[in-house]
C-alpha atoms as a PDB file:
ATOM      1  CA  UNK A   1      -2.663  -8.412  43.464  1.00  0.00           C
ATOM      2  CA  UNK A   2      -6.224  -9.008  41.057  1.00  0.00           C
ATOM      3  CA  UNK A   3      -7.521 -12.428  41.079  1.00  0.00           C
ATOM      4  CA  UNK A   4      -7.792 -12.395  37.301  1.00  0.00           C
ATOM      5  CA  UNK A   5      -6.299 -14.896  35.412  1.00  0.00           C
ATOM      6  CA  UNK A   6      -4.094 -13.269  32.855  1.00  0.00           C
ATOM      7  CA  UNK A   7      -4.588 -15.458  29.034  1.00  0.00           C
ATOM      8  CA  UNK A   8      -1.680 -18.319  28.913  1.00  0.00           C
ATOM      9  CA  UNK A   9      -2.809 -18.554  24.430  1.00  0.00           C
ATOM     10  CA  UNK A  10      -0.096 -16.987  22.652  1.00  0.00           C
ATOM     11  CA  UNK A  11      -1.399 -14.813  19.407  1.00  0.00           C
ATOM     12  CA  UNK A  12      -1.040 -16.531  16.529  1.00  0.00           C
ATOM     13  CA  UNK A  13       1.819 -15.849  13.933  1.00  0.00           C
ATOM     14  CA  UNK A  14       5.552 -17.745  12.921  1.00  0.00           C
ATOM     15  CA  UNK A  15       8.728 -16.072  12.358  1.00  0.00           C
ATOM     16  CA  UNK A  16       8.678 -17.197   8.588  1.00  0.00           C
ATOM     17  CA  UNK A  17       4.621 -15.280   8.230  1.00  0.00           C
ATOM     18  CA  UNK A  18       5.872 -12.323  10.152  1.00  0.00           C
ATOM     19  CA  UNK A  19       9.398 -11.957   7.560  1.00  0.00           C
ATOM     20  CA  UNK A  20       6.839 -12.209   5.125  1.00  0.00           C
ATOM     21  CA  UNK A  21       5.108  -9.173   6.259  1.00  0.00           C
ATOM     22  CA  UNK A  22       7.980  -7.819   7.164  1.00  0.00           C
ATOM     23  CA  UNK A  23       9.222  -7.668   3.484  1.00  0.00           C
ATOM     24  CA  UNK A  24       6.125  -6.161   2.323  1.00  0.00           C
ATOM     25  CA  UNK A  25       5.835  -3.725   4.791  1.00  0.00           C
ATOM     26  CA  UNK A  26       9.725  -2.979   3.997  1.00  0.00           C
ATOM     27  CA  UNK A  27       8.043  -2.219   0.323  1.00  0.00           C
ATOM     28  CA  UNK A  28       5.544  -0.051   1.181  1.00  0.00           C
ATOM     29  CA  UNK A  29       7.880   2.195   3.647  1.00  0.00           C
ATOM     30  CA  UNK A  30       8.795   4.698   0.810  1.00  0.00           C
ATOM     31  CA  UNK A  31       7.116   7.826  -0.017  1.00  0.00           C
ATOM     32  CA  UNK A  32       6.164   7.779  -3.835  1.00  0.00           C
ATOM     33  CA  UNK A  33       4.771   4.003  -2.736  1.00  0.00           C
ATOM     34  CA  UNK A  34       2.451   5.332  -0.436  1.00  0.00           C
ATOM     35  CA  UNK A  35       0.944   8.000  -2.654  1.00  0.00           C
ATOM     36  CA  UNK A  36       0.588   5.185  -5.618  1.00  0.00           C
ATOM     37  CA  UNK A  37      -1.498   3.090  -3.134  1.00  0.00           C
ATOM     38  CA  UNK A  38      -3.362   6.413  -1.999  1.00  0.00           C
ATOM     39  CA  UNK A  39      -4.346   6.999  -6.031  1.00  0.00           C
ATOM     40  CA  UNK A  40      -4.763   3.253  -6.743  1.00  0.00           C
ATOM     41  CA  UNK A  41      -7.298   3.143  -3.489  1.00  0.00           C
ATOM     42  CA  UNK A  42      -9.567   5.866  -5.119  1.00  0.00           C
ATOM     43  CA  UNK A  43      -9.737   4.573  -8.274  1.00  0.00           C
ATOM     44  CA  UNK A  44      -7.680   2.865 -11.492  1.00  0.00           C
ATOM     45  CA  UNK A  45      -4.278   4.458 -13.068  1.00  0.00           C
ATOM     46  CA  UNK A  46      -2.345   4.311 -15.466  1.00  0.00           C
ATOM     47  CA  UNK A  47       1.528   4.221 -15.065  1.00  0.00           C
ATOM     48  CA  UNK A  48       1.624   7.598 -16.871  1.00  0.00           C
ATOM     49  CA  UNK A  49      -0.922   8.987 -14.768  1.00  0.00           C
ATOM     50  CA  UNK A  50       0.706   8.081 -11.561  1.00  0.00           C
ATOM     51  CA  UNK A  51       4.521   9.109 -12.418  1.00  0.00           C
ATOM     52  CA  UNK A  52       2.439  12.659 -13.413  1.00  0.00           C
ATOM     53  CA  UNK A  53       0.901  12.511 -10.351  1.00  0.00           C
ATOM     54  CA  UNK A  54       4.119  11.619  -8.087  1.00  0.00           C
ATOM     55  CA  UNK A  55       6.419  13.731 -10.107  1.00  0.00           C
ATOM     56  CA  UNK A  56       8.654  10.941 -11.775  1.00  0.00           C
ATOM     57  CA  UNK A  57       9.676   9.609 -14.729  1.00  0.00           C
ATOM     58  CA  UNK A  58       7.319   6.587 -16.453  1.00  0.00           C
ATOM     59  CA  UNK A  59      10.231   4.110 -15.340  1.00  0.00           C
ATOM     60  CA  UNK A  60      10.299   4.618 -12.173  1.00  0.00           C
ATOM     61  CA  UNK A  61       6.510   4.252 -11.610  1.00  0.00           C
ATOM     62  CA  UNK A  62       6.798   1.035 -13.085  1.00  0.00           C
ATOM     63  CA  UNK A  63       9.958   0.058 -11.337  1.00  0.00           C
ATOM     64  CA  UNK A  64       7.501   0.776  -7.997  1.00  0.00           C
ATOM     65  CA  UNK A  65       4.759  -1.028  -9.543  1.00  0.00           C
ATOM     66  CA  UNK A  66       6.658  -4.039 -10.190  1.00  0.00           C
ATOM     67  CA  UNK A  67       7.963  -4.311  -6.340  1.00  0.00           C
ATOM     68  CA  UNK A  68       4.255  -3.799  -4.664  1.00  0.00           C
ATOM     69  CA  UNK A  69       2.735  -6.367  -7.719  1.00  0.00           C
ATOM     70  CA  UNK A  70       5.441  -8.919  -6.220  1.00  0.00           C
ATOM     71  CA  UNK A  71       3.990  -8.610  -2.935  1.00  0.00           C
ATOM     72  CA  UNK A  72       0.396  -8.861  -3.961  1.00  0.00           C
ATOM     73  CA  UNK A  73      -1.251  -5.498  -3.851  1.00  0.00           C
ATOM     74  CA  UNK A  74      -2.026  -4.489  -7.023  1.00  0.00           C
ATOM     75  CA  UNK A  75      -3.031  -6.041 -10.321  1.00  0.00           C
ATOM     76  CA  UNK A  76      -3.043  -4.755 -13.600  1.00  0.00           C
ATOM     77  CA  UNK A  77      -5.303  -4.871 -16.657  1.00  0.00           C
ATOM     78  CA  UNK A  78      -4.486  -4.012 -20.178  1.00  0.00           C
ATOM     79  CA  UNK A  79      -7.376  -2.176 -22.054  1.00  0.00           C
ATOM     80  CA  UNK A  80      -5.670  -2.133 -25.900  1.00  0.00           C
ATOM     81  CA  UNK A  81      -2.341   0.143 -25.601  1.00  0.00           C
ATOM     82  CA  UNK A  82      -2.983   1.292 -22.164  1.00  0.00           C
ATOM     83  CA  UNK A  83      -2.300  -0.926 -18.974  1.00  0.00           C
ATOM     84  CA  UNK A  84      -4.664   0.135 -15.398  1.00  0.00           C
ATOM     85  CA  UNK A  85      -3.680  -0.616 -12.009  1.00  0.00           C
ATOM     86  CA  UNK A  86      -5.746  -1.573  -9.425  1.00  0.00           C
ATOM     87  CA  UNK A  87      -5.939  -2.730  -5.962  1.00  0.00           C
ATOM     88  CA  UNK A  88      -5.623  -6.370  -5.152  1.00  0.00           C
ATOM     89  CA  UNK A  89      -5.075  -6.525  -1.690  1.00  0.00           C
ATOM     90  CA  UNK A  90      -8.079  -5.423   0.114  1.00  0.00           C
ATOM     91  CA  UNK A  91      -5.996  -4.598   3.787  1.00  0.00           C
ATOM     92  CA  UNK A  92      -4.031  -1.773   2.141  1.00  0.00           C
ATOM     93  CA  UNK A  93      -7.399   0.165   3.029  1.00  0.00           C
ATOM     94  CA  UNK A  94      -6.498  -0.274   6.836  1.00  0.00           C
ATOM     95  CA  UNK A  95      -3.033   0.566   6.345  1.00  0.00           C
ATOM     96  CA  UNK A  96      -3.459   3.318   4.581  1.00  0.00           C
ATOM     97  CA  UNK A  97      -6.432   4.887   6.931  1.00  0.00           C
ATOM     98  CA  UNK A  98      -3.669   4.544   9.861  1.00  0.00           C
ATOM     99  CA  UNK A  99      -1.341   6.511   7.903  1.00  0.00           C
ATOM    100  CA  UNK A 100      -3.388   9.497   6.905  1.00  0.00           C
ATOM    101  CA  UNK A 101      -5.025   9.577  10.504  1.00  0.00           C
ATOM    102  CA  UNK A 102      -1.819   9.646  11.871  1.00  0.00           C
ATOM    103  CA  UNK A 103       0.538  11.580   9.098  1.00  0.00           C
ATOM    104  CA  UNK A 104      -1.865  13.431   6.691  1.00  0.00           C
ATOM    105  CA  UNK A 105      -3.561  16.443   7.785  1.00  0.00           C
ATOM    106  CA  UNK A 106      -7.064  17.486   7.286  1.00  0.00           C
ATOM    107  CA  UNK A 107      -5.716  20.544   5.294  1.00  0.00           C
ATOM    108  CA  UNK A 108      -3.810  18.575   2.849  1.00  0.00           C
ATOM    109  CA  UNK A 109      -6.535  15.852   2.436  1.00  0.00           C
ATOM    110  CA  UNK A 110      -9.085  18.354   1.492  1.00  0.00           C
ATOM    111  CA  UNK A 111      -6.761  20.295  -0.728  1.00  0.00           C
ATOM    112  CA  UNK A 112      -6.632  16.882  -3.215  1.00  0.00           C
END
């Protein structure tokens, strides 16, 4: 048996902040979702230009816009008839470097 002493302080975090992440992270777990923060990490969009991009119809864009603005992550920004999203939520970064180091390949991230 080591003589070290094994850390008796818990880490921090409350069932009600962790459901809280919980529900955002439910948000994010859906393909088209991921790609939109992808886009909206590399620069700002359009809805049009993101449904193009993900291969669905203006509506549904928004309807996924809508659900990640809820929890934070983006904002938007009308500039006269066209509105930009943008990233608001500066940890989607980290997220989303896990993700592509651990589901994107190198030939499909140099193929953009």
């Amino acid at each position: 048996m080591s003589d070290k002493k094994v850390s008796t302080k818990k880490p921090n975090g409350s069932p009600s902040e962790f459901a809280q992440a919980a529900e955002c992270l439910k948000t994010l777990a859906h393909p088209v979702r991921l790609r939109i923060v992808q886009l909206l990490l590399h620069g700002r969009y359009t809805v049009g230009e993101l449904a193009k991009d993900c291969g669905i119809p203006d509506n549904v864009a928004s309807e996924h816009l809508r659900l990640m603005q809820r929890c934070g992550f983006f904002t938007s920004e009308r500039e006269g008839r066209k509105v930009f999203y943008q990233v608001a939520e500066p940890h989607l970064v980290n997220i989303m470097d896990c993700i592509e180091s651990r589901f994107i390949s190198s030939t499909s991230k140099t193929g953009q």
